[in-house]
Protein backbone atom coordinates (compact mmCIF):
# COMPACT_ATOMS: atom_id res chain seq x y z
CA UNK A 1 -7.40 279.17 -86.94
CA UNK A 2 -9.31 280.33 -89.76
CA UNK A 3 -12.93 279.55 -91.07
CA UNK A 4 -14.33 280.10 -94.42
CA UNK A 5 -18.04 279.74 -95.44
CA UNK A 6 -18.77 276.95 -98.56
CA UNK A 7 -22.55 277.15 -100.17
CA UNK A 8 -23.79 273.83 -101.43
CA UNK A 9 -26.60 273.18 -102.66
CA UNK A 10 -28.36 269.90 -101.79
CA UNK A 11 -30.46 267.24 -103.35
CA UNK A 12 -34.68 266.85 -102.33
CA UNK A 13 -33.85 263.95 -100.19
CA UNK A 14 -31.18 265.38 -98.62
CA UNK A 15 -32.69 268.28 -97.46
CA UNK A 16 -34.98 267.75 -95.04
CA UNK A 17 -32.31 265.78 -92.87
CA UNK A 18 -30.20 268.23 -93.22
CA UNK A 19 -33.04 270.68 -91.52
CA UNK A 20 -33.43 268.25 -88.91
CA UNK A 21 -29.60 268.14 -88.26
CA UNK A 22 -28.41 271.52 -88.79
CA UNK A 23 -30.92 273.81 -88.62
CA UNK A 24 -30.70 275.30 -85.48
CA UNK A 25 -26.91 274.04 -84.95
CA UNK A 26 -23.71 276.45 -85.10
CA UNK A 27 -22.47 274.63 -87.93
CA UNK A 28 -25.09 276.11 -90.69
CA UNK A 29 -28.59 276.64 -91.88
CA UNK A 30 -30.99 275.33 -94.37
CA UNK A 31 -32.77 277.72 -96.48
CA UNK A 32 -34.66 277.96 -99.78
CA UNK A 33 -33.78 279.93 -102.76
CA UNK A 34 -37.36 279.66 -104.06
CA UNK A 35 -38.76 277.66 -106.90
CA UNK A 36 -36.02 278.50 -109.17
CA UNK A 37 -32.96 278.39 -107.13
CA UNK A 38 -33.52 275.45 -104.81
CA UNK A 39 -31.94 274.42 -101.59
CA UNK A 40 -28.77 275.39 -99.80
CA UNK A 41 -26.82 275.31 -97.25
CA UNK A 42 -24.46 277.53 -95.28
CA UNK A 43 -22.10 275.50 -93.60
CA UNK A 44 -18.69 276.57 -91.72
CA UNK A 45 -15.41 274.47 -91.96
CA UNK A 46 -12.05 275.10 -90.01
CA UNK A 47 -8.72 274.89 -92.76
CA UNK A 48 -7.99 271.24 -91.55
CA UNK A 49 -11.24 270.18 -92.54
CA UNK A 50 -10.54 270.98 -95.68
CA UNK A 51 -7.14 270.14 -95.74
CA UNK A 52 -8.09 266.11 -95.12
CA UNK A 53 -10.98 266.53 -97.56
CA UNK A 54 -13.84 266.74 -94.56
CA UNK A 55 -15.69 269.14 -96.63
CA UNK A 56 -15.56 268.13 -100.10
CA UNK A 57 -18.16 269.74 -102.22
CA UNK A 58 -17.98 267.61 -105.02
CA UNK A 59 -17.81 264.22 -102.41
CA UNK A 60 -21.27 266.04 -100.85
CA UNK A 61 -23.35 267.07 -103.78
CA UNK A 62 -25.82 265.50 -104.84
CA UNK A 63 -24.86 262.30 -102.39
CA UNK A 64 -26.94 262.66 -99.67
CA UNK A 65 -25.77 259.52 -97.76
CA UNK A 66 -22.22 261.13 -97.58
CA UNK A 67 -23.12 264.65 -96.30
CA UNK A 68 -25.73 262.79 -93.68
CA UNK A 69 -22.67 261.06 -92.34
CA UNK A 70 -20.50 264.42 -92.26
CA UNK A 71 -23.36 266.57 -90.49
CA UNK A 72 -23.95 263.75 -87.78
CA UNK A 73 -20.74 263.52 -87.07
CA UNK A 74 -20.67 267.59 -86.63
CA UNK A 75 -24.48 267.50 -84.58
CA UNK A 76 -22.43 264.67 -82.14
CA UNK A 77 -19.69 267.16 -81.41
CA UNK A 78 -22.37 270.42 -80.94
CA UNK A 79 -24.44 268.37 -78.81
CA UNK A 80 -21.65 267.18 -76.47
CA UNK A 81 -21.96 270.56 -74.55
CA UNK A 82 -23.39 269.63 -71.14
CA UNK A 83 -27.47 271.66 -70.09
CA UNK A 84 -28.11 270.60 -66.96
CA UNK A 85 -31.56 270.25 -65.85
CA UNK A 86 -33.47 272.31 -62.68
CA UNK A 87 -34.00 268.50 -61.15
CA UNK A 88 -30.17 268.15 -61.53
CA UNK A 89 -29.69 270.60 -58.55
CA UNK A 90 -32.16 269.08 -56.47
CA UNK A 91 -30.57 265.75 -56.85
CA UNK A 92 -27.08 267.16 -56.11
CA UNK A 93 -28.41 268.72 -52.69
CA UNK A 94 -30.16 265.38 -51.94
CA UNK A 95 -26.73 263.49 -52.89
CA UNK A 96 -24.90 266.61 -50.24
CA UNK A 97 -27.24 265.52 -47.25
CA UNK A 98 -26.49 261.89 -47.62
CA UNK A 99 -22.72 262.88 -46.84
CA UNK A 100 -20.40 259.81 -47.35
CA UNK A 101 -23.51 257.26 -48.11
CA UNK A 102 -23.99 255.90 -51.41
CA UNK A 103 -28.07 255.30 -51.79
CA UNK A 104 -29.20 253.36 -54.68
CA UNK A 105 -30.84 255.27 -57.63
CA UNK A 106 -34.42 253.74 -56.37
CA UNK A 107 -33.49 255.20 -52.79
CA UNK A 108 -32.96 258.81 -54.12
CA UNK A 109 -35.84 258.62 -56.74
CA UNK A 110 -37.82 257.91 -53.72
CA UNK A 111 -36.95 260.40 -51.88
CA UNK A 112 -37.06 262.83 -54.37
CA UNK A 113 -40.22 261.72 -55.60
CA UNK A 114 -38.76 261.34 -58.91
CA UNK A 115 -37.99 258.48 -61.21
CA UNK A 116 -34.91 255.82 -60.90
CA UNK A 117 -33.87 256.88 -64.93
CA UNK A 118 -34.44 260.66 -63.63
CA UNK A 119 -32.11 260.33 -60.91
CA UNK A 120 -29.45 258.65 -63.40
CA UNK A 121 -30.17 261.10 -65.78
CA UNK A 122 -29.47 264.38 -63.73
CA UNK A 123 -26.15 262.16 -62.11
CA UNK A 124 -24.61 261.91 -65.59
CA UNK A 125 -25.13 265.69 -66.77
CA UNK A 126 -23.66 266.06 -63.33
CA UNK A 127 -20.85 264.26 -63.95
CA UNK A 128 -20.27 265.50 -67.45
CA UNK A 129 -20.11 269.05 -65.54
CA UNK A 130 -17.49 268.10 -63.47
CA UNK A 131 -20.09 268.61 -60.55
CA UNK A 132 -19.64 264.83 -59.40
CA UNK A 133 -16.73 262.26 -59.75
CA UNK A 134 -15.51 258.91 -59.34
CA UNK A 135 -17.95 255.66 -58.51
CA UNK A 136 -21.70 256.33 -59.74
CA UNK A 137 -23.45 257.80 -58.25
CA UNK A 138 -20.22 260.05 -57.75
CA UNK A 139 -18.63 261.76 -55.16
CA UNK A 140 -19.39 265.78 -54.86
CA UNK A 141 -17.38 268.05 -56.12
CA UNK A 142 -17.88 270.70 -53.24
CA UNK A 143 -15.86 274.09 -54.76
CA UNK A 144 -17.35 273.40 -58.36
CA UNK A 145 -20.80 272.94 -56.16
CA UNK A 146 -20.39 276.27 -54.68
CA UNK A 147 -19.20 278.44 -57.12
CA UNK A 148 -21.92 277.03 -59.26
CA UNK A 149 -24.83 277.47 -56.20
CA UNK A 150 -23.85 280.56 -55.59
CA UNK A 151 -22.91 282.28 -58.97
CA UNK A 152 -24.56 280.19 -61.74
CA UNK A 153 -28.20 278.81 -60.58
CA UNK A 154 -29.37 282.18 -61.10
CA UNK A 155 -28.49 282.86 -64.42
CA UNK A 156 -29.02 279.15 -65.59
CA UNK A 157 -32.75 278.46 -64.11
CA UNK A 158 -34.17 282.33 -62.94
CA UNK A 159 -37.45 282.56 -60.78
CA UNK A 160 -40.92 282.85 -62.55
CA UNK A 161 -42.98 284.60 -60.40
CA UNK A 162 -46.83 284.33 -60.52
CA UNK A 163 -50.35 285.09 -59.34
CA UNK A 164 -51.04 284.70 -55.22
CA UNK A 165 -51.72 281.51 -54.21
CA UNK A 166 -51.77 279.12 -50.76
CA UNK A 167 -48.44 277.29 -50.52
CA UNK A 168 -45.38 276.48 -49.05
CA UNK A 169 -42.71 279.72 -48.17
CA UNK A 170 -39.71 279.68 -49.47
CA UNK A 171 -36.38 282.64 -49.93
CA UNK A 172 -36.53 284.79 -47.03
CA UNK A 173 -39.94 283.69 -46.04
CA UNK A 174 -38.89 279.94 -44.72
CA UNK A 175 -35.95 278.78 -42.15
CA UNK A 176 -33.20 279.97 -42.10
CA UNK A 177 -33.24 283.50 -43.09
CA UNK A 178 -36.97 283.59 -41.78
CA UNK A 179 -35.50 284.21 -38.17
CA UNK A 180 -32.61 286.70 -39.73
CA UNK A 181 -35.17 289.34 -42.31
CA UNK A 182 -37.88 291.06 -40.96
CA UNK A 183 -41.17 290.37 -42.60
CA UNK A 184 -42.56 293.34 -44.62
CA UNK A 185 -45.96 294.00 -46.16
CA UNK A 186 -45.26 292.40 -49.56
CA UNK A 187 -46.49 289.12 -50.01
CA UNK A 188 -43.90 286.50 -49.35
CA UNK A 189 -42.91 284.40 -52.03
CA UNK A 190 -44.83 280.67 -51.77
CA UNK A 191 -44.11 277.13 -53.61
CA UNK A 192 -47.96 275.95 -55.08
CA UNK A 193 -48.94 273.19 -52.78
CA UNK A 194 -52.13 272.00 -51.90
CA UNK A 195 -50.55 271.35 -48.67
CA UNK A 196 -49.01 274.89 -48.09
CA UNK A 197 -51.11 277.15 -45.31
CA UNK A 198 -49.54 280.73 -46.10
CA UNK A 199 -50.45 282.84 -48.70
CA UNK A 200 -48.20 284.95 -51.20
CA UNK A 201 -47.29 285.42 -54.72
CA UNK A 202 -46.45 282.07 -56.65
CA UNK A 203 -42.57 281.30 -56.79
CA UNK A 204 -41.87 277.88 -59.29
CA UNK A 205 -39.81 275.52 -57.34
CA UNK A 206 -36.88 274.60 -59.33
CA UNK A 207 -38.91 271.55 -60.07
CA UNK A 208 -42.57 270.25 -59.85
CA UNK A 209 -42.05 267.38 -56.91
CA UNK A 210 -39.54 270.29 -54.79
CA UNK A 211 -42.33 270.85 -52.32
CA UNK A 212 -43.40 267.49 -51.77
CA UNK A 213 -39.38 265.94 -51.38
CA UNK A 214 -38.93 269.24 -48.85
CA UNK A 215 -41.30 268.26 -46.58
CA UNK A 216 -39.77 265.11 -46.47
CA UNK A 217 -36.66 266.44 -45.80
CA UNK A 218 -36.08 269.71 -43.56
CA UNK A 219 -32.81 270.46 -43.81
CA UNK A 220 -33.04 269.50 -47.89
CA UNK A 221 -36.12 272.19 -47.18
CA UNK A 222 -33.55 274.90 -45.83
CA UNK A 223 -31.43 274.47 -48.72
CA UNK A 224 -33.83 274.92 -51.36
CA UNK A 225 -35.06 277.77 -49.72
CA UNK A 226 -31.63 279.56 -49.20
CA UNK A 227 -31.37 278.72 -53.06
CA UNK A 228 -34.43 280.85 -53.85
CA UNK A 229 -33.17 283.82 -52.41
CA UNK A 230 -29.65 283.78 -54.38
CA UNK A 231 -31.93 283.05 -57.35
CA UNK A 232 -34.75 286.57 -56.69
CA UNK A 233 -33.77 288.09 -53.03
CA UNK A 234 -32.97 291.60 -52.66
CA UNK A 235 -29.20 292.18 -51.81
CA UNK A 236 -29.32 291.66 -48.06
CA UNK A 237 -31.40 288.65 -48.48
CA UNK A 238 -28.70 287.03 -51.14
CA UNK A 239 -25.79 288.12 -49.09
CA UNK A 240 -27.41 286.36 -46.13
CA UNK A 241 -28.24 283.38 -48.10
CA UNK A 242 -25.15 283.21 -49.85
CA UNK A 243 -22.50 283.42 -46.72
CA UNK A 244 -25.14 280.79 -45.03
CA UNK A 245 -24.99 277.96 -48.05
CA UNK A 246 -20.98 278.69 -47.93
CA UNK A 247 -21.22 277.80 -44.02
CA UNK A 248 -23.05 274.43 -44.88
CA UNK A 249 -21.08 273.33 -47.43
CA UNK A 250 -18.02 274.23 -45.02
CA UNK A 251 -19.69 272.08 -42.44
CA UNK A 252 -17.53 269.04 -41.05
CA UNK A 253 -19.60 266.47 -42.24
CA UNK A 254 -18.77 267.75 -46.15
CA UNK A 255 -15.17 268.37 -45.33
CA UNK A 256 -13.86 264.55 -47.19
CA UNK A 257 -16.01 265.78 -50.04
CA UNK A 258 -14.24 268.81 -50.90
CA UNK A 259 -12.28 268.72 -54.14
């Protein structure tokens, strides 16, 4: 299908919703002209838009109610695309360990140290990725799970490394590929927590209560950890890590879950 570009200009009032709206959206941007030549708009319709009469310039100009109403309805369909959040993958490991239980939001916010509307949150951008399904709080979608562990976390939420610190290991520096990589001389990379005792360069957990729910939960710990290593090992470290989380999630207990 083809798209064509339409200028047109807008009224004062129009304008700054139109910023608001559009301005950093696919569908066009709002600039000025200067003084003389006053404010457009660069907008981009598809043929059957204009075929029904979607993108009438003479329905739009100058009636800012009416080109409000188109560019909402354009902002609802941009904004449909699913971000998930860092805390999303923490609460779909949590939901993995509790294998065929269903815990209450205020259960998993708990453990998690997070909020009840947190947890709901990260389970509907997890369901609108296809990462959980059927009943809330939904049911794992293991292969989606994987291939997104493995191949996307990475790329979607990369390490930011910082200044040494006291904290928690994590990577190749905590269980299970602690016992499988020799140590080296570089400093190993450590979660901030006042209740970490090893030193090493700062590694951001994917989010700010990560240390606190993994020492709540060791095997939750493990995970994390092997997480880490996809997201900044070296290759032997993410090979190990990676063929370990594929083990795990091949483990009996997730078997029903797999999709």
């Amino acid at each position: 299908m083809r798209f064509r570009d339409v200028r047109r200009e807008l009224t004062d009032e129009a304008r700054p919703f139109a910023s608001l709206l559009l301005g950093s959206s696919p569908f066009g941007t709002v600039f000025d002209d200067g003084p003389e030549g006053g404010s457009t708009i660069d907008l981009t319709f598809t043929a059957d838009q204009q075929a029904h009469g979607e993108s009438s310039g003479v329905s739009i100009l100058n009636k800012p109610r009416t080109y409000l109403s188109f560019a909402i309805r354009e902002w609802r369909i941009y904004t449909n695309e699913v971000s998930l959040k860092p805390q999303d993958v923490v609460v779909l490991l949590k939901l993995l360990l509790y294998g065929d239980r269903r815990p209450s939001y205020a259960q998993i916010a708990k453990d998690l140290f997070l909020s009840p509307s947190e947890v709901h949150a990260a389970v509907q951008r997890a369901r609108q990725a296809r990462l959980l399904q059927g009943p809330e709080p939904g049911v794992l979608n293991i292969s989606a799970l994987q291939e997104f562990l493995i191949h996307g976390v990475k790329y979607a939420f990369p390490p930011q490394r910082g200044e040494l610190t006291r904290g928690l290991p994590t990577a190749h520096a905590a269980e299970p590929l602690k016992s499988q990589v020799a140590a080296g001389d570089d400093p190993p990379p450590v979660w901030p927590s006042a209740s970490g005792k090893m030193r090493g360069y700062s590694f951001a957990p994917l989010y700010k209560t990560v240390p606190q729910a993994a020492l709540r939960d060791p095997v939750l710990y493990q995970l994390l950890a092997l997480l880490d290593a996809l997201r900044d090992g070296r290759s032997r470290e993410r090979h190990l890590a990676e063929e370990e989380l594929r083990n795990r999630l091949k483990a009996p207990e997730y078997a029903e879950l797999q999709s």
